[in-house]
C-alpha atoms as a PDB file:
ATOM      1  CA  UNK A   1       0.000   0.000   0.000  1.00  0.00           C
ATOM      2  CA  UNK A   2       3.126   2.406   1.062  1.00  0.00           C
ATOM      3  CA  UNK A   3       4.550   1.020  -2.199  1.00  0.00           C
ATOM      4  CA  UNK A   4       1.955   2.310  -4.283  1.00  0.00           C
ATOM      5  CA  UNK A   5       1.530   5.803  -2.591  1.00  0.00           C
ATOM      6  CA  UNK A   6       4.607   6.671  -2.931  1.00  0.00           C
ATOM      7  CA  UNK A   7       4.504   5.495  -7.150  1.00  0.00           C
ATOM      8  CA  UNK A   8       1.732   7.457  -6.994  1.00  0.00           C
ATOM      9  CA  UNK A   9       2.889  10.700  -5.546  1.00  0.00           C
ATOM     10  CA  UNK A  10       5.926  10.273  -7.725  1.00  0.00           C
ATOM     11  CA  UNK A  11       3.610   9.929 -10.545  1.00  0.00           C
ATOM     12  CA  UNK A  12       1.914  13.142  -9.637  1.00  0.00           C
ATOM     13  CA  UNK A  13       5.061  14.820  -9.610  1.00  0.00           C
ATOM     14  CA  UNK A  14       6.419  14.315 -12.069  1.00  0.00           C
ATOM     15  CA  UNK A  15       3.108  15.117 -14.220  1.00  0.00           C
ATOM     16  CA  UNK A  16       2.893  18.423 -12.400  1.00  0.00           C
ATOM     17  CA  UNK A  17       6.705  19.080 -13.309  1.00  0.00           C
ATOM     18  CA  UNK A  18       5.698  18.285 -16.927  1.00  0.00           C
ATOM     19  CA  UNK A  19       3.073  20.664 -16.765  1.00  0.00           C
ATOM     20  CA  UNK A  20       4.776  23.231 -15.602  1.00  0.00           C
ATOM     21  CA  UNK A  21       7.802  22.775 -18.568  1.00  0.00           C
ATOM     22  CA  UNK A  22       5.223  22.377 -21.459  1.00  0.00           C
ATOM     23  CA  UNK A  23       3.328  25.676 -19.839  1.00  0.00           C
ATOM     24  CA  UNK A  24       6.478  27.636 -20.227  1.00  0.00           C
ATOM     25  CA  UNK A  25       7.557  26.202 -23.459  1.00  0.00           C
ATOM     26  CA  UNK A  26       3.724  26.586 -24.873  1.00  0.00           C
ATOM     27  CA  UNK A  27       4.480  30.685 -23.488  1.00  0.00           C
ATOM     28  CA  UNK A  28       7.613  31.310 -24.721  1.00  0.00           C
ATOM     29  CA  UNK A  29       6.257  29.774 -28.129  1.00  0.00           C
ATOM     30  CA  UNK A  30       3.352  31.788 -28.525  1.00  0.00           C
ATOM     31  CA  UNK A  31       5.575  35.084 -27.292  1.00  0.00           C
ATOM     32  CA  UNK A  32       8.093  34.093 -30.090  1.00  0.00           C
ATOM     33  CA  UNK A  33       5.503  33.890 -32.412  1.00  0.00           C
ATOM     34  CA  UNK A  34       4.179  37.013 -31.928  1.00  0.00           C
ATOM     35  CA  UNK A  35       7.062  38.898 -31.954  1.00  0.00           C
ATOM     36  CA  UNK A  36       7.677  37.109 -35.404  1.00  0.00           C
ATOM     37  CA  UNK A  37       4.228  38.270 -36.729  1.00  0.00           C
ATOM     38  CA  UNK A  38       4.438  41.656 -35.436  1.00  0.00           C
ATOM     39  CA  UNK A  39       8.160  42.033 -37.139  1.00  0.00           C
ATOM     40  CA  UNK A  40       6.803  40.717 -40.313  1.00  0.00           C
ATOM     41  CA  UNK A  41       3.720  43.045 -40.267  1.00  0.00           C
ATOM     42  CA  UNK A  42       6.437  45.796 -39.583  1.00  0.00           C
ATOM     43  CA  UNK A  43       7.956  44.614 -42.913  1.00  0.00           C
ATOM     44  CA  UNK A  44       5.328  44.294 -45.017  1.00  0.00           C
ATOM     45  CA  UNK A  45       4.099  47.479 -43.620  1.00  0.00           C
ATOM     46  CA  UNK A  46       7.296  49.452 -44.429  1.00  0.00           C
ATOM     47  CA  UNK A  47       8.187  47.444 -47.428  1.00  0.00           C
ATOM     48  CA  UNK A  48       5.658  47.797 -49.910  1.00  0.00           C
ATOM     49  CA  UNK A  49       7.141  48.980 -52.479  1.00  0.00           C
ATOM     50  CA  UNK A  50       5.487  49.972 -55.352  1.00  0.00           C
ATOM     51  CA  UNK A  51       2.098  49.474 -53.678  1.00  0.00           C
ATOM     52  CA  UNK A  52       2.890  52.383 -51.037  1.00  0.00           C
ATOM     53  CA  UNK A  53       3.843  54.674 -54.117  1.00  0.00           C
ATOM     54  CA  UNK A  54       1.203  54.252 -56.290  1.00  0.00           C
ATOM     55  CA  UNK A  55      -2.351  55.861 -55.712  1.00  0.00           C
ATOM     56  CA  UNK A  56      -4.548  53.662 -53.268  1.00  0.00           C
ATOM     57  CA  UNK A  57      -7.035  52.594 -55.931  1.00  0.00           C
ATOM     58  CA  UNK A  58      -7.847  49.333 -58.209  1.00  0.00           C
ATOM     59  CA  UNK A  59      -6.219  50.627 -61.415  1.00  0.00           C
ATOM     60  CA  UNK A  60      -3.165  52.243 -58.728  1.00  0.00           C
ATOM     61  CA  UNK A  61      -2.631  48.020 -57.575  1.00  0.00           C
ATOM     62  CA  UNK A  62      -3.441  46.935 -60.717  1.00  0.00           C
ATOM     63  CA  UNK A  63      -0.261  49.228 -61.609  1.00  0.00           C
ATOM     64  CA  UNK A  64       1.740  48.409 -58.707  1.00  0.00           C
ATOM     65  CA  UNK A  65       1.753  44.612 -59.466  1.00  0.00           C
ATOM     66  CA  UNK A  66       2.053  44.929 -62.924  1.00  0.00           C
ATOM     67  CA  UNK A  67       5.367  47.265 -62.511  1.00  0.00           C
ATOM     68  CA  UNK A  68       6.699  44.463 -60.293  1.00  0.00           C
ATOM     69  CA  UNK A  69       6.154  41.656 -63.077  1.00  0.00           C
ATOM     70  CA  UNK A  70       7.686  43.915 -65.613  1.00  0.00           C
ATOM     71  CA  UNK A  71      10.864  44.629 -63.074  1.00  0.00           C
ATOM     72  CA  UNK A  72      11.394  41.204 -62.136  1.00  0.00           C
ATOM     73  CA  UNK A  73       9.186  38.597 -63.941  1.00  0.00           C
ATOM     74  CA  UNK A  74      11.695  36.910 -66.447  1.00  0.00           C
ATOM     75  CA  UNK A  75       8.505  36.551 -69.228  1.00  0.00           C
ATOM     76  CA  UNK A  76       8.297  39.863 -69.278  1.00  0.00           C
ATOM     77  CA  UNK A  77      12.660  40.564 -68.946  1.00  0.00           C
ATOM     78  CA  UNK A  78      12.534  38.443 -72.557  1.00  0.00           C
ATOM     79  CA  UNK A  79      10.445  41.545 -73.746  1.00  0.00           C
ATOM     80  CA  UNK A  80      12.685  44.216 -73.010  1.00  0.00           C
ATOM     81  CA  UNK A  81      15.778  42.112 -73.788  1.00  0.00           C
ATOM     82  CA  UNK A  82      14.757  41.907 -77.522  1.00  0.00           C
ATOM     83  CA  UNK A  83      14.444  45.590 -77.950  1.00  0.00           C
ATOM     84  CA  UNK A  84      18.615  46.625 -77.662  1.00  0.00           C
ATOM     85  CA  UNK A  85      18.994  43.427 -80.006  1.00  0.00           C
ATOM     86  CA  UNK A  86      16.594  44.915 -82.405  1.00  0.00           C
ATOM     87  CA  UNK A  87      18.248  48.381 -82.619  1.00  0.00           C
ATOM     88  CA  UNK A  88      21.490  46.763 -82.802  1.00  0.00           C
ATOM     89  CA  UNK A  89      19.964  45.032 -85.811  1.00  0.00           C
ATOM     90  CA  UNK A  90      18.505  47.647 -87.235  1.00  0.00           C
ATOM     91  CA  UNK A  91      21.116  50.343 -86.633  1.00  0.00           C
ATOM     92  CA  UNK A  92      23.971  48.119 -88.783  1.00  0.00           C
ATOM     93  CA  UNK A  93      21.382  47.394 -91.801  1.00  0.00           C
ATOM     94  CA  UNK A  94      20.873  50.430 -91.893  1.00  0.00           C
ATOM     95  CA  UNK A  95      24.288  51.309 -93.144  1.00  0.00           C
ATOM     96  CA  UNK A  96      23.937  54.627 -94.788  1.00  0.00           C
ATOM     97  CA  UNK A  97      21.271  55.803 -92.577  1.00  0.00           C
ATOM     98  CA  UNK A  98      18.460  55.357 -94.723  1.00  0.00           C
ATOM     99  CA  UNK A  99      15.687  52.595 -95.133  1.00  0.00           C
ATOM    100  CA  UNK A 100      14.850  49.897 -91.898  1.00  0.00           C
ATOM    101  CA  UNK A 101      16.215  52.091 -89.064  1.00  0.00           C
ATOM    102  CA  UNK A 102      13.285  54.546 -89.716  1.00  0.00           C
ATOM    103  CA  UNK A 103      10.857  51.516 -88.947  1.00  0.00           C
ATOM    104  CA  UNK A 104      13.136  51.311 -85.488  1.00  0.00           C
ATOM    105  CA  UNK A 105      10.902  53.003 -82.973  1.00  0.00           C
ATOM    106  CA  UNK A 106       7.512  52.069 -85.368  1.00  0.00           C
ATOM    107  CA  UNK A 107       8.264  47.901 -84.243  1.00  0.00           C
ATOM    108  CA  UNK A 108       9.258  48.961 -80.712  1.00  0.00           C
ATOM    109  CA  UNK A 109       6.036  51.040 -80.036  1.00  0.00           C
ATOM    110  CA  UNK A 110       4.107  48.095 -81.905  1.00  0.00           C
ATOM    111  CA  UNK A 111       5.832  45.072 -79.754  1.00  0.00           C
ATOM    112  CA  UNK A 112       5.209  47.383 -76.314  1.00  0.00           C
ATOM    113  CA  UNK A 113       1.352  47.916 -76.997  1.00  0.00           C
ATOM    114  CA  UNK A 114       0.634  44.094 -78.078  1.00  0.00           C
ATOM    115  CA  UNK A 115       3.229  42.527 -74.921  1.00  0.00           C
ATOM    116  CA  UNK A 116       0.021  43.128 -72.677  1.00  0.00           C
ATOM    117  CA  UNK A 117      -2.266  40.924 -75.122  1.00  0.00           C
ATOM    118  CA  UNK A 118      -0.308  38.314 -72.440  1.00  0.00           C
ATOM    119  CA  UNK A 119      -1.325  39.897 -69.029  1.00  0.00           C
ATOM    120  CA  UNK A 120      -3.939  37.443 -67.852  1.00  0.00           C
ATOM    121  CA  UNK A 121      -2.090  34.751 -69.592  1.00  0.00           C
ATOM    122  CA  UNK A 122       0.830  35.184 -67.098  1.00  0.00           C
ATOM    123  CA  UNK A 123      -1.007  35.520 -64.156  1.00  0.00           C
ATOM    124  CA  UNK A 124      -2.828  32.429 -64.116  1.00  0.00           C
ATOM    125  CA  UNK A 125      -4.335  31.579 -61.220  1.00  0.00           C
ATOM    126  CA  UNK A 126      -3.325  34.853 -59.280  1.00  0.00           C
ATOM    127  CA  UNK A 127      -5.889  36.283 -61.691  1.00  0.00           C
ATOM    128  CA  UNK A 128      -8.375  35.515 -58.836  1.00  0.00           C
ATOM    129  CA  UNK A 129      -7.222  38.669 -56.675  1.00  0.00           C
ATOM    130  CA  UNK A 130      -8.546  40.568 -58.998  1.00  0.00           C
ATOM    131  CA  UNK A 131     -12.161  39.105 -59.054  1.00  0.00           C
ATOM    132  CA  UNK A 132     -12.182  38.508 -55.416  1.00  0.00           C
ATOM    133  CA  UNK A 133     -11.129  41.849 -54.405  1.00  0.00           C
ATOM    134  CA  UNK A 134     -13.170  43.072 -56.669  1.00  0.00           C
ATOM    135  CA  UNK A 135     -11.347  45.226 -59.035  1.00  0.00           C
ATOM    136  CA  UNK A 136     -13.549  46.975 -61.827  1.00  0.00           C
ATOM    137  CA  UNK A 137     -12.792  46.249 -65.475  1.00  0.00           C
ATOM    138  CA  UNK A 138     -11.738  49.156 -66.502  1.00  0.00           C
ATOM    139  CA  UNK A 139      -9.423  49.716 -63.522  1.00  0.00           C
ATOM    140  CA  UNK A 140      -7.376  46.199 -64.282  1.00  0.00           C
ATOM    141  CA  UNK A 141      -7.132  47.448 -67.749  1.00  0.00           C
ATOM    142  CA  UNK A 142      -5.912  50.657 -67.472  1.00  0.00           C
ATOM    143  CA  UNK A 143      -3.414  50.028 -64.530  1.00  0.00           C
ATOM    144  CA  UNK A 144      -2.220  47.371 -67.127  1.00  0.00           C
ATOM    145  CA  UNK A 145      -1.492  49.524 -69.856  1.00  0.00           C
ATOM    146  CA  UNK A 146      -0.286  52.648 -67.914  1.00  0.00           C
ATOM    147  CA  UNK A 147       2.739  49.851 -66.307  1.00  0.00           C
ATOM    148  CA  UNK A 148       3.187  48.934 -69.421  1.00  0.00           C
ATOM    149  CA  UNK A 149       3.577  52.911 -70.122  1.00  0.00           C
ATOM    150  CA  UNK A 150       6.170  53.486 -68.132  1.00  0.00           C
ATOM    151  CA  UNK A 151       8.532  51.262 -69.370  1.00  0.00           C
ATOM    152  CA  UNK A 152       7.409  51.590 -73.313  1.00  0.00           C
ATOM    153  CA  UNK A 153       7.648  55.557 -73.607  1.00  0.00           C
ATOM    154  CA  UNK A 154      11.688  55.490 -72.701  1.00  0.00           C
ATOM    155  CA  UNK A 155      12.455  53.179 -74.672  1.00  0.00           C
ATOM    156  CA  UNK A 156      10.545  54.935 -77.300  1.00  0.00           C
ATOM    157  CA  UNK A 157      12.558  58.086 -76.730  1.00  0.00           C
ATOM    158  CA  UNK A 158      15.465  56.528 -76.576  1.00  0.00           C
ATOM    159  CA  UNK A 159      14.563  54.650 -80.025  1.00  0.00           C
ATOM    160  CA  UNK A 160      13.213  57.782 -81.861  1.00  0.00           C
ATOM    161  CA  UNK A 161      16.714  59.536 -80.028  1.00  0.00           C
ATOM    162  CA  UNK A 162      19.080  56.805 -82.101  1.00  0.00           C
ATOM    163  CA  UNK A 163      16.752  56.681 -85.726  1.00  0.00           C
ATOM    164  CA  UNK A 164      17.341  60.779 -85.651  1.00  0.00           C
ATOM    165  CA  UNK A 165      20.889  60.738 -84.606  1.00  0.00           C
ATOM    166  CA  UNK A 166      21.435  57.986 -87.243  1.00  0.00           C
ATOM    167  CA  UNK A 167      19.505  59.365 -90.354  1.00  0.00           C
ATOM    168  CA  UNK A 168      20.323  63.397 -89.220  1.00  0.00           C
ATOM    169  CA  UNK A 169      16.362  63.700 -90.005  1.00  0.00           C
ATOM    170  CA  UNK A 170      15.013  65.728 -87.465  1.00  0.00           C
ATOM    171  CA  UNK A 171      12.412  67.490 -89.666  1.00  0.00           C
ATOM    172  CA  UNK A 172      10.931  64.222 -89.297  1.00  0.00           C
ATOM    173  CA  UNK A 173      10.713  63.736 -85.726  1.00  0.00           C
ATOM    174  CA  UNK A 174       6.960  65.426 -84.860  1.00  0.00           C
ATOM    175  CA  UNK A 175       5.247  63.036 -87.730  1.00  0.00           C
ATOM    176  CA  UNK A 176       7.028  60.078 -86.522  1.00  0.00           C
ATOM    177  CA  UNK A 177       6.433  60.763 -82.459  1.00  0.00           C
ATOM    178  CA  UNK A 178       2.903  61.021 -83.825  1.00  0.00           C
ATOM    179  CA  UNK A 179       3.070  57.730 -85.621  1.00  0.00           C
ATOM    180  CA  UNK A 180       4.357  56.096 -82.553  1.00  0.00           C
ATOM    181  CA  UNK A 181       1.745  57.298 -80.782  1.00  0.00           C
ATOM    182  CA  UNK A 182      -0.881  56.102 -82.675  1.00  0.00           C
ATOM    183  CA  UNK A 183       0.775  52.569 -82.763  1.00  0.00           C
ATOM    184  CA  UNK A 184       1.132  52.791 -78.551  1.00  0.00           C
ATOM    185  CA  UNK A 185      -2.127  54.479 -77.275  1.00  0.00           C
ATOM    186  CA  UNK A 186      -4.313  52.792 -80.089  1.00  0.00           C
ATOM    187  CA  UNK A 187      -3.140  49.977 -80.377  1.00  0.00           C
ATOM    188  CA  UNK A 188      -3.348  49.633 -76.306  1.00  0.00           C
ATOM    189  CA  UNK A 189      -7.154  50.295 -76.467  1.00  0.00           C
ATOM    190  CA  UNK A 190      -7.335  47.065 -79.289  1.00  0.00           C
ATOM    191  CA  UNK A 191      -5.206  44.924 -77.283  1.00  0.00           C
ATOM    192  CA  UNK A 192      -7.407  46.093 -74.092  1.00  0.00           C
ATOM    193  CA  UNK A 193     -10.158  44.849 -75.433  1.00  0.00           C
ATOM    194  CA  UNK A 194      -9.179  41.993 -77.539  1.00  0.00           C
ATOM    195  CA  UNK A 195      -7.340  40.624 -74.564  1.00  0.00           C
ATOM    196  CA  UNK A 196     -10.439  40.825 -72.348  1.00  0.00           C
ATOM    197  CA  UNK A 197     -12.253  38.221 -75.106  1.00  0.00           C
ATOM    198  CA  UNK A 198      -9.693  36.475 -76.119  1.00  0.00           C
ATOM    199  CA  UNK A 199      -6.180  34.486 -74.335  1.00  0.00           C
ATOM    200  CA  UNK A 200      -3.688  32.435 -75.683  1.00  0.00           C
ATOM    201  CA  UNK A 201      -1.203  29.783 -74.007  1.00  0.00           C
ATOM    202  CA  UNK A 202       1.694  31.460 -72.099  1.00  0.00           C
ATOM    203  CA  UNK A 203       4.320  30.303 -69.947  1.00  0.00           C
ATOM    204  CA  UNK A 204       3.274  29.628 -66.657  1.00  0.00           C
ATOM    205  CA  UNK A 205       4.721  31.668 -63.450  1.00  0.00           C
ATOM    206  CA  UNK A 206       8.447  30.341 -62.641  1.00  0.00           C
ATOM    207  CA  UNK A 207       8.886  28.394 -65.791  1.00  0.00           C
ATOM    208  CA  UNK A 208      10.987  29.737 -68.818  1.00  0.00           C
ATOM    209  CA  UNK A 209      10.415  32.299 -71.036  1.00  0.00           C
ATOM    210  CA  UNK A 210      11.342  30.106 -73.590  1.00  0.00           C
ATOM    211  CA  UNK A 211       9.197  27.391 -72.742  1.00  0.00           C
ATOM    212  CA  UNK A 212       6.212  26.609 -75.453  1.00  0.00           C
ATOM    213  CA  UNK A 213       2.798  25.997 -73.744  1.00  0.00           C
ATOM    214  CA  UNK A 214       0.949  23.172 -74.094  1.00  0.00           C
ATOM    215  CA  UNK A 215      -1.980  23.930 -76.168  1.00  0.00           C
ATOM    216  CA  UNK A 216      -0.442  26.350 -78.626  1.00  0.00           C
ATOM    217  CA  UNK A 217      -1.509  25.638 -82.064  1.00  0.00           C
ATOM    218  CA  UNK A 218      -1.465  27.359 -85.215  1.00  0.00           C
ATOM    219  CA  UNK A 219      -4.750  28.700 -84.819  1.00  0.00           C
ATOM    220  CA  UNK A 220      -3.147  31.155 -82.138  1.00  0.00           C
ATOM    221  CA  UNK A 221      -0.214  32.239 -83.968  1.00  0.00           C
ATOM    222  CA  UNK A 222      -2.898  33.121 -86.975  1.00  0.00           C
ATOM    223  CA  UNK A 223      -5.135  34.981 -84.128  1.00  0.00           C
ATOM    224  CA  UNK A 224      -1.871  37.078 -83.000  1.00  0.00           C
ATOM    225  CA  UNK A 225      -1.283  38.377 -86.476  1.00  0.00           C
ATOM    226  CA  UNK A 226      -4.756  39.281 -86.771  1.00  0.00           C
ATOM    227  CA  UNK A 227      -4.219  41.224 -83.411  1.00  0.00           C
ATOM    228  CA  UNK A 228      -0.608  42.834 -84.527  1.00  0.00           C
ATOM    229  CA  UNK A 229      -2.515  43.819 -87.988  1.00  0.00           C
ATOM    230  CA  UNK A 230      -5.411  45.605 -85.990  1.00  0.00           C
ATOM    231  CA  UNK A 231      -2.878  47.133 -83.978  1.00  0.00           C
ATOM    232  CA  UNK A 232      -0.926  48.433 -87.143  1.00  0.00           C
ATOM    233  CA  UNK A 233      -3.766  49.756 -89.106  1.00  0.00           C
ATOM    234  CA  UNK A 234      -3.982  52.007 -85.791  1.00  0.00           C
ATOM    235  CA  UNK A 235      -0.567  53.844 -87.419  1.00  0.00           C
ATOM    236  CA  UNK A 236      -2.500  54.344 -91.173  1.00  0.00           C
ATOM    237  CA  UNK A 237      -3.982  58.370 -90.680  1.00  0.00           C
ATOM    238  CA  UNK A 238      -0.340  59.809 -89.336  1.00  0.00           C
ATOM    239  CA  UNK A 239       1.581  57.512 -91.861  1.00  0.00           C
ATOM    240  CA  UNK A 240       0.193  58.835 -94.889  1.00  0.00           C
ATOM    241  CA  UNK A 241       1.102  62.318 -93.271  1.00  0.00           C
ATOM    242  CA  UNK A 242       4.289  61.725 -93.252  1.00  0.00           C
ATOM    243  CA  UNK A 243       4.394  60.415 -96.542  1.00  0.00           C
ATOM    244  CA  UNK A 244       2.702  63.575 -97.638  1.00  0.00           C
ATOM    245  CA  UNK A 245       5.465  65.411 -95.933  1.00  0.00           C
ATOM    246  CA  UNK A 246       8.267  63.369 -97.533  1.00  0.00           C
ATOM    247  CA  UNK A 247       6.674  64.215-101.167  1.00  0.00           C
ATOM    248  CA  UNK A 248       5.827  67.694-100.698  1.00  0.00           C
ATOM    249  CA  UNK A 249       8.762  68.826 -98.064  1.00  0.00           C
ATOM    250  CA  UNK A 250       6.556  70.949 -96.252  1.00  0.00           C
ATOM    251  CA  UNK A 251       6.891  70.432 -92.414  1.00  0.00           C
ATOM    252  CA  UNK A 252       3.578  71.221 -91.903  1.00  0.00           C
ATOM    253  CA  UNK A 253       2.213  68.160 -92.511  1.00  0.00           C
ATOM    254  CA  UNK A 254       4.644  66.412 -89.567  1.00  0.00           C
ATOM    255  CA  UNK A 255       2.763  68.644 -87.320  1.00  0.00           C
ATOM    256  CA  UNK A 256      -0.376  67.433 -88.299  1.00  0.00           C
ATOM    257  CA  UNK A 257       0.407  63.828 -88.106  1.00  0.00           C
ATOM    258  CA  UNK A 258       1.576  64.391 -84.561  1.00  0.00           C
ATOM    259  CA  UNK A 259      -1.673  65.872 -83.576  1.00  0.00           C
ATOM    260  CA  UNK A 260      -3.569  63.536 -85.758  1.00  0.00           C
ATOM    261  CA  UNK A 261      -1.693  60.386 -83.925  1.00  0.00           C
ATOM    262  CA  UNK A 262      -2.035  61.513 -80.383  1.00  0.00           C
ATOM    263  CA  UNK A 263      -5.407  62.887 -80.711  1.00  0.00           C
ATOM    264  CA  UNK A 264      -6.189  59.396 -82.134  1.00  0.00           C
ATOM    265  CA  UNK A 265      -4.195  57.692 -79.978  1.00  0.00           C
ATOM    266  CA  UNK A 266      -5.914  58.888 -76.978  1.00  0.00           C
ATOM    267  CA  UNK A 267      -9.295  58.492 -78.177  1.00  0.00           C
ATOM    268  CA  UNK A 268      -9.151  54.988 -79.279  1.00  0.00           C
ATOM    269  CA  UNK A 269      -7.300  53.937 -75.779  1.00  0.00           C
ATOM    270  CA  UNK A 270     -10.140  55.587 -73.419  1.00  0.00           C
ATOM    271  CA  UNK A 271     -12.263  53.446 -75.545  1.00  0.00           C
ATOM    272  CA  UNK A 272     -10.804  50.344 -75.106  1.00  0.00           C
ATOM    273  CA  UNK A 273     -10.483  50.953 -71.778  1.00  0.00           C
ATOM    274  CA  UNK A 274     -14.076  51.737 -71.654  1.00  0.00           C
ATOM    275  CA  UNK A 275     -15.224  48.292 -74.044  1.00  0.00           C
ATOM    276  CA  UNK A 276     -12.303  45.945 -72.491  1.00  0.00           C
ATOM    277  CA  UNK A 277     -12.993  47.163 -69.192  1.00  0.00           C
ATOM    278  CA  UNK A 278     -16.790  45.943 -69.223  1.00  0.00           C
ATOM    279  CA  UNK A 279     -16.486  42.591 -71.048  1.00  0.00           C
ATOM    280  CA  UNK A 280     -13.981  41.911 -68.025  1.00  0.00           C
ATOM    281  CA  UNK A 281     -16.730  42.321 -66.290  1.00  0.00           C
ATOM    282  CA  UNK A 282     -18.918  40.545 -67.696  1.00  0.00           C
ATOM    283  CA  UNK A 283     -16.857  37.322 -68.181  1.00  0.00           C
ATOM    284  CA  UNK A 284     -13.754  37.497 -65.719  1.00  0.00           C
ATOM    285  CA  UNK A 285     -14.484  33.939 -63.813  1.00  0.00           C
ATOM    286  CA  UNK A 286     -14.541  32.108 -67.581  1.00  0.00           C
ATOM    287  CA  UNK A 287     -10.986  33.784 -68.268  1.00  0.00           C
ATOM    288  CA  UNK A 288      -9.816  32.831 -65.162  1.00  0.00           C
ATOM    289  CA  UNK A 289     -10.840  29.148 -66.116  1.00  0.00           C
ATOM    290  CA  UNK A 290      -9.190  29.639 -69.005  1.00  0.00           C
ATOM    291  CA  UNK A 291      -5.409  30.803 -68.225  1.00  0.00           C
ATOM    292  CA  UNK A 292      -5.820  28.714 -64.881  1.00  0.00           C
ATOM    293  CA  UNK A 293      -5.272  25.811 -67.580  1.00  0.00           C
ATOM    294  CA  UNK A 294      -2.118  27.124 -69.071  1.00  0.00           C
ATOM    295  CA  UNK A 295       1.081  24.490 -67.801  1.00  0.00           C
END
């Protein structure tokens, strides 16, 4: 009987001992992890980034992220690492300063307003923050296109910069800053709204650039050309312009085209903000089905 008190008191002891460790441990845990959370919420609070730059709105997020992607996102890097190739190209078959190096900044403002055909595409499933949150159509298409902006327009300076340096043809310069900016603003209202209808396989998020999609078929190389085509007939009004000014010589009709472009520009890109932005609307959960898809 004393044998089995005592087991038992030395039972209870020790299982009050144990207590008392696994309480502290179980404290010092929970302390530990909030100190972790609140340093982390300290980060993310102070190291926002682009977010805590950018106005508080969809289209301002919409922005933020896309800026990131463009930054760091090696699909998009591929983008911008064809462009110095192409004006390396350009710039030596040139040779006398004449002919292809004229079409220099036309391709790069074409290639810039057409990359965001891919948006959705490259999200994938992340595409859901934008229906859950919910951001408005026209706010996830313009905060698309005005990223896209910012990295586009220097590279189109610095473009336009080299084909004038190169050719020495500066009477040129107004018509052809107004053909680029037909091909950028324009053709960024067709791609806002064709993207909104239409996706095509992309690479998903962390795999190569380089990598081809399953599910890409001819039929979507045919559809891009249709979409590069729309976006080049954008161009036509300040083109013949220009032509007019190379035939006549009178500088006049540069001017024009400028104003002609970026009037036109800007009118077709609030509209396919406007159009693009409501069929995302309309039909953002069956586009998220559909890029969800792309491996």
């Amino acid at each position: 009987m004393d044998c089995r008190a005592r087991t038992s008191g030395y039972c209870r002891g020790h299982t009050r001992a144990l207590a008392l460790v696994w309480r502290a441990a179980l404290r010092r845990a929970l302390s530990d992890a909030t100190a972790d959370a609140a340093r982390s919420n300290s980060k993310s609070v102070s190291g926002v980034g682009l977010f805590g730059r950018l106005p508080a709105t969809g289209w301002g997020a919409v922005m933020a992220r896309c800026l990131t992607y463009w930054l760091k996102d090696p699909r998009y890097s591929a983008t911008l690492l064809v462009l110095p190739a192409m004006a390396a190209a350009f710039w030596f078959i040139s040779g006398d300063g004449t002919g292809p190096i004229w079409a220099l900044p036309c391709f790069v403002a074409l290639l810039m307003a057409y990359s965001i055909s891919a948006d959705v595409g490259y999200d994938n499933t992340a595409f859901t923050l934008h229906l859950l949150a919910p951001v408005k159509g026209n706010h996830d298409r313009l905060g698309r296109a005005l990223a896209m902006f910012c990295i586009a327009v220097p590279f189109l300076v610095a473009m336009l910069a080299l084909t004038m340096i190169r050719t020495g043809g500066w009477g040129y310069l107004p018509g052809m800053i107004g053909i680029c900016a037909a091909l950028l603003l324009a053709g960024t209202g067709v791609v806002s709204v064709m993207s909104a209808r239409y996706t095509y396989p992309v690479p998903p998020p962390g795999a190569s650039p380089m990598k081809t999609p399953q599910g890409y078929t001819l039929l979507n190389v045919l559809i891009q050309f249709v979409i590069l085509g729309a976006v080049a007939l954008m161009a036509l009004p300040p083109v013949i312009l220009v032509i007019v000014q190379v035939v006549s010589g009178e500088a006049m009709w540069g001017w024009l085209a400028l104003a002609v472009g970026i009037a036109e520009g800007l009118g077709i890109f609030w509209l396919g903000i406007v159009l693009g932005g409501k069929w995302l609307d309309r039909r953002g959960p069956e586009l998220l089905q559909e890029v969800a898809q792309y491996r």
